[in-house]
C-alpha atoms as a PDB file:
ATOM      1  CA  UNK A   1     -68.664  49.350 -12.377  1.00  0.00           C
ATOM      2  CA  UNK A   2     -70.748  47.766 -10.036  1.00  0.00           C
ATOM      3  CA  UNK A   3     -71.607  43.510  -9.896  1.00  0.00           C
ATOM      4  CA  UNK A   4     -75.150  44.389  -9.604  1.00  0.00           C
ATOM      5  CA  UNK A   5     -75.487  46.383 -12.963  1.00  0.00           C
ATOM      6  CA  UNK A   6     -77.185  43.303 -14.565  1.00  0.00           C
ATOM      7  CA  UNK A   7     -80.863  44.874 -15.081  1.00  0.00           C
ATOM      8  CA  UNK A   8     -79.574  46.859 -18.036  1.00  0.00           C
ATOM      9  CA  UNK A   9     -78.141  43.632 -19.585  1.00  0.00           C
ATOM     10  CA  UNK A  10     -79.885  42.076 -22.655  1.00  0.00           C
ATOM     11  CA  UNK A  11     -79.421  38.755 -24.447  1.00  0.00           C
ATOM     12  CA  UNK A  12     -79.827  38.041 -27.821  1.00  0.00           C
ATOM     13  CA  UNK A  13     -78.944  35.423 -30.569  1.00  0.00           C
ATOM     14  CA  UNK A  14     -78.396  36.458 -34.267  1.00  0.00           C
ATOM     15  CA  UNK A  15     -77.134  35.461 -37.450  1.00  0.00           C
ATOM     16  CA  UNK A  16     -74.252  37.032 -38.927  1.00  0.00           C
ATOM     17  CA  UNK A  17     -73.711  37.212 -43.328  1.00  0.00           C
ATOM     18  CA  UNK A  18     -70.429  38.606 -43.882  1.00  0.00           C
ATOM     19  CA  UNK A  19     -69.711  40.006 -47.122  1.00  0.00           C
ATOM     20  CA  UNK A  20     -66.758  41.857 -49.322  1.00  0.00           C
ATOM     21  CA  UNK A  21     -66.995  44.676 -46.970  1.00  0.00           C
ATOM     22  CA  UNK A  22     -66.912  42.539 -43.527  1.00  0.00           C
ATOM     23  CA  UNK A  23     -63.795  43.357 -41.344  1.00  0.00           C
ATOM     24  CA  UNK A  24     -62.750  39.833 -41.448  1.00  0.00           C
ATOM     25  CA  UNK A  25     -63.396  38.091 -44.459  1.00  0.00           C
ATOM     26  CA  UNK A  26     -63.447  34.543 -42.839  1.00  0.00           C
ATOM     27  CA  UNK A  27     -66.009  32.386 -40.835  1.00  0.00           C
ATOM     28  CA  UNK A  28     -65.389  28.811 -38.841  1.00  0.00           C
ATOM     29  CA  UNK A  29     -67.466  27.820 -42.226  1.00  0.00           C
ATOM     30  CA  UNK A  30     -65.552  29.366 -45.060  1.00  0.00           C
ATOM     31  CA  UNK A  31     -62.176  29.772 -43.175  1.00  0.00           C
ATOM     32  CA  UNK A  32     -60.689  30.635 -46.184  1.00  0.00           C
ATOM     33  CA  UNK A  33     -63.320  33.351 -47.264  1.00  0.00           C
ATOM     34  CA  UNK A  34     -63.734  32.290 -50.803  1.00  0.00           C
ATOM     35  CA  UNK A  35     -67.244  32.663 -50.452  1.00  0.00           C
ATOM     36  CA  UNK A  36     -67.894  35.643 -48.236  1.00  0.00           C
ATOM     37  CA  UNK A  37     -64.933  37.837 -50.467  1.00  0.00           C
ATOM     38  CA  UNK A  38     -67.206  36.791 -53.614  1.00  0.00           C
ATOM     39  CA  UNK A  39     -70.457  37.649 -51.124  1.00  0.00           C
ATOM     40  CA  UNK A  40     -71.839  41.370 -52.201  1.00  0.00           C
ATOM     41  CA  UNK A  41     -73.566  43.184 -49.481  1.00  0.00           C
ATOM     42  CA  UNK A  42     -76.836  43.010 -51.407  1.00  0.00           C
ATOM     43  CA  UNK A  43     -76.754  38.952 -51.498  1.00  0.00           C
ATOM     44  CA  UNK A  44     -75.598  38.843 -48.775  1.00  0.00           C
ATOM     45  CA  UNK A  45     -79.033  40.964 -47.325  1.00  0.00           C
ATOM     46  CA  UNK A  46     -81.411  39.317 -49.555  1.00  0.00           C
ATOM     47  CA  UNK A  47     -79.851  35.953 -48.343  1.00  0.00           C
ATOM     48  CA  UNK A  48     -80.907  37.129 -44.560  1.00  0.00           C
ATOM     49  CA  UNK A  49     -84.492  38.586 -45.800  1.00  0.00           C
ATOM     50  CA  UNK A  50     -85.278  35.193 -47.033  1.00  0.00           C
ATOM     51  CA  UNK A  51     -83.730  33.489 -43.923  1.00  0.00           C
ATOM     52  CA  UNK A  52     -85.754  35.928 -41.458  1.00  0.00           C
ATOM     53  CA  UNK A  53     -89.090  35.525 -43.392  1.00  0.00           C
ATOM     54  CA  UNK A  54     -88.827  31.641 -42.860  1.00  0.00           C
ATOM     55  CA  UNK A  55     -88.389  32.560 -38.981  1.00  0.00           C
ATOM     56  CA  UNK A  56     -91.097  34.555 -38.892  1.00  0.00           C
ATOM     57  CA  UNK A  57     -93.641  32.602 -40.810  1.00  0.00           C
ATOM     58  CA  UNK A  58     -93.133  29.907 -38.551  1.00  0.00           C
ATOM     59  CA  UNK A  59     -91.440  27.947 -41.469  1.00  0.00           C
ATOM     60  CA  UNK A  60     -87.418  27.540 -40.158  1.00  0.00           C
ATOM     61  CA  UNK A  61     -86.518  28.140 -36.020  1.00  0.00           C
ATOM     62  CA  UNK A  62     -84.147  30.688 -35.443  1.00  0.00           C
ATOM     63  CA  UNK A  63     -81.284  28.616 -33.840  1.00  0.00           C
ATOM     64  CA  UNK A  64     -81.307  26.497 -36.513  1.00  0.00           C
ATOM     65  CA  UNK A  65     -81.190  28.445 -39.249  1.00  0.00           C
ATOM     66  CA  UNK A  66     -78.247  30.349 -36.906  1.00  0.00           C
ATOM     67  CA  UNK A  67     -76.284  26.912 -36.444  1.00  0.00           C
ATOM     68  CA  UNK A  68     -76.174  26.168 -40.093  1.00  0.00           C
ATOM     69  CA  UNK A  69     -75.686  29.619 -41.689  1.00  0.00           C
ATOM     70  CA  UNK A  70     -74.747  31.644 -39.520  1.00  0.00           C
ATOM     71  CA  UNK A  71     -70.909  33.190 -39.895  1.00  0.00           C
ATOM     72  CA  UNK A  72     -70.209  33.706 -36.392  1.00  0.00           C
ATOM     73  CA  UNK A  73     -69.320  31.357 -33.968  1.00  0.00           C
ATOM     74  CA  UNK A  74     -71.917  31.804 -32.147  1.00  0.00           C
ATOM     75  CA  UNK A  75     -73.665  29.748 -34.474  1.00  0.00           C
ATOM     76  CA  UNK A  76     -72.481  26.267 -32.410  1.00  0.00           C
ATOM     77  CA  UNK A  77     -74.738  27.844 -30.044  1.00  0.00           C
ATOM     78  CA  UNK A  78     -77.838  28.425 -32.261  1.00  0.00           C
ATOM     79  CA  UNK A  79     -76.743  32.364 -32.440  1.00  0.00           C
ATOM     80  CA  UNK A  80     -76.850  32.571 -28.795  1.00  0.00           C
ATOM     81  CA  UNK A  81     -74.411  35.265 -27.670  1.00  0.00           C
ATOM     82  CA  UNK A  82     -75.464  35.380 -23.837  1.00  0.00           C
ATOM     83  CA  UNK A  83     -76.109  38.791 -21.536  1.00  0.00           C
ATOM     84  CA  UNK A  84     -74.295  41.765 -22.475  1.00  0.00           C
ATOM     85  CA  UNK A  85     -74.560  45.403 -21.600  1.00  0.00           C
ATOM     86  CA  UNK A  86     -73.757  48.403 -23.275  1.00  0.00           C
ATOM     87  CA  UNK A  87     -70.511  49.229 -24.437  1.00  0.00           C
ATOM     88  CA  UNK A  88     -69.701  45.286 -25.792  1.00  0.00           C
ATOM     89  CA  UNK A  89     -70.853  44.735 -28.973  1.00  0.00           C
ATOM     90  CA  UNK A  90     -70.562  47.323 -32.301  1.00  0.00           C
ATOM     91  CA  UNK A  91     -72.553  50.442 -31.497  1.00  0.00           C
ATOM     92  CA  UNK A  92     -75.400  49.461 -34.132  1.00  0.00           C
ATOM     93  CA  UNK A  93     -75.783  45.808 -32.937  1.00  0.00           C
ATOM     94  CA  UNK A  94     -76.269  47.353 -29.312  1.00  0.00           C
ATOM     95  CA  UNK A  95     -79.076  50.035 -30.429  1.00  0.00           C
ATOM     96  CA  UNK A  96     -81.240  47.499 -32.354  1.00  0.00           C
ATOM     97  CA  UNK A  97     -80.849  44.665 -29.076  1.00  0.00           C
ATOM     98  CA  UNK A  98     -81.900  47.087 -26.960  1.00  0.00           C
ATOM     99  CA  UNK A  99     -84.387  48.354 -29.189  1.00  0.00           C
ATOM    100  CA  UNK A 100     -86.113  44.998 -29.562  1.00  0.00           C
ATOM    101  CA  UNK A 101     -89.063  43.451 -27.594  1.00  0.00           C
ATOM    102  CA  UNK A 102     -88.311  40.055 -26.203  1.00  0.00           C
ATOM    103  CA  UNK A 103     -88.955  37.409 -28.862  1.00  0.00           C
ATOM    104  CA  UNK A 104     -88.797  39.697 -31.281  1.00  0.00           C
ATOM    105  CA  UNK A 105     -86.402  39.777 -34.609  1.00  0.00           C
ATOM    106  CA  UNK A 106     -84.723  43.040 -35.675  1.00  0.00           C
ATOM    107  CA  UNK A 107     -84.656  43.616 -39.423  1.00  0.00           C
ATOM    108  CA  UNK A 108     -81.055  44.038 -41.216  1.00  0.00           C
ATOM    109  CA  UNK A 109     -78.070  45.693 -39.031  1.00  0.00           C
ATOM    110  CA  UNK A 110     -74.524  46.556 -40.888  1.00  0.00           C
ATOM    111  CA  UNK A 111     -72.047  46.316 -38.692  1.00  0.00           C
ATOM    112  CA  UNK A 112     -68.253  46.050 -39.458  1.00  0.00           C
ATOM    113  CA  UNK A 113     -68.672  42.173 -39.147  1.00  0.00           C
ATOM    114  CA  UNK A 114     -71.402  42.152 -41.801  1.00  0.00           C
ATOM    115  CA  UNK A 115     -75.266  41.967 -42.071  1.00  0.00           C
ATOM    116  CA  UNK A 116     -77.148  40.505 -38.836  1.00  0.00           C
ATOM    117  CA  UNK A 117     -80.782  39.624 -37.619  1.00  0.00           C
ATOM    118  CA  UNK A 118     -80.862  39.854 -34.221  1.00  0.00           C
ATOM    119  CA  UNK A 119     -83.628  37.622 -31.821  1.00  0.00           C
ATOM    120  CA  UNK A 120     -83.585  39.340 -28.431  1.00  0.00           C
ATOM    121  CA  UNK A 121     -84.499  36.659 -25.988  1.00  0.00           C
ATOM    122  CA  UNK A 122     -83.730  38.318 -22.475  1.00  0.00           C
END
């Protein structure tokens, strides 16, 4: 482990829909998950296509949209979830970051937490 292993880092912001399924049926917005546990994966996606197709056409901003929906806490930071390298986050939020372009939006990644978009912005 050296300090200087930074170039492989990314950064990325994203928001987070957790469903039935989610590990941890709970968010700082619904802390007692009477939403999300009534939340099926499929509303839970189409909710996030709708939300990433306002992104994209220019009509909502990302960190917004992340700030007020988003089910992770990351949302008091507008989705941002600062650098991280491999071998931090849930195996398929790490492929699609890396995956990404700068500035550009992944479409929908399960992970145990729930559904994600991810913006990768470094």
């Amino acid at each position: 482990m050296s300090s200087s292993g930074n170039q492989n880092k990314v950064r990325a912001s994203h928001i987070l829909i957790k469903h039935q399924g989610s590990r941890r049926k709970a968010s700082w917005k619904d802390p007692e998950g009477q939403v999300i546990s009534n939340t099926t994966r499929d509303s839970a996606v189409s909710q996030l296509k709708s939300l990433r197709d306002d992104i994209v056409s220019g009509k909502a901003k990302f960190a917004d949209v992340a700030s007020r929906l988003s089910d992770c806490s990351s949302a008091k930071r507008g989705g941002d979830l600062g650098p991280f390298g491999r071998g931090q986050m849930q195996k398929p939020f790490e492929e699609a970051t890396y995956a990404l372009t700068i500035g550009e939006i992944s479409d929908i990644v399960d992970t145990e937490s729930g559904v994600h978009i991810i913006l990768r912005t470094g």
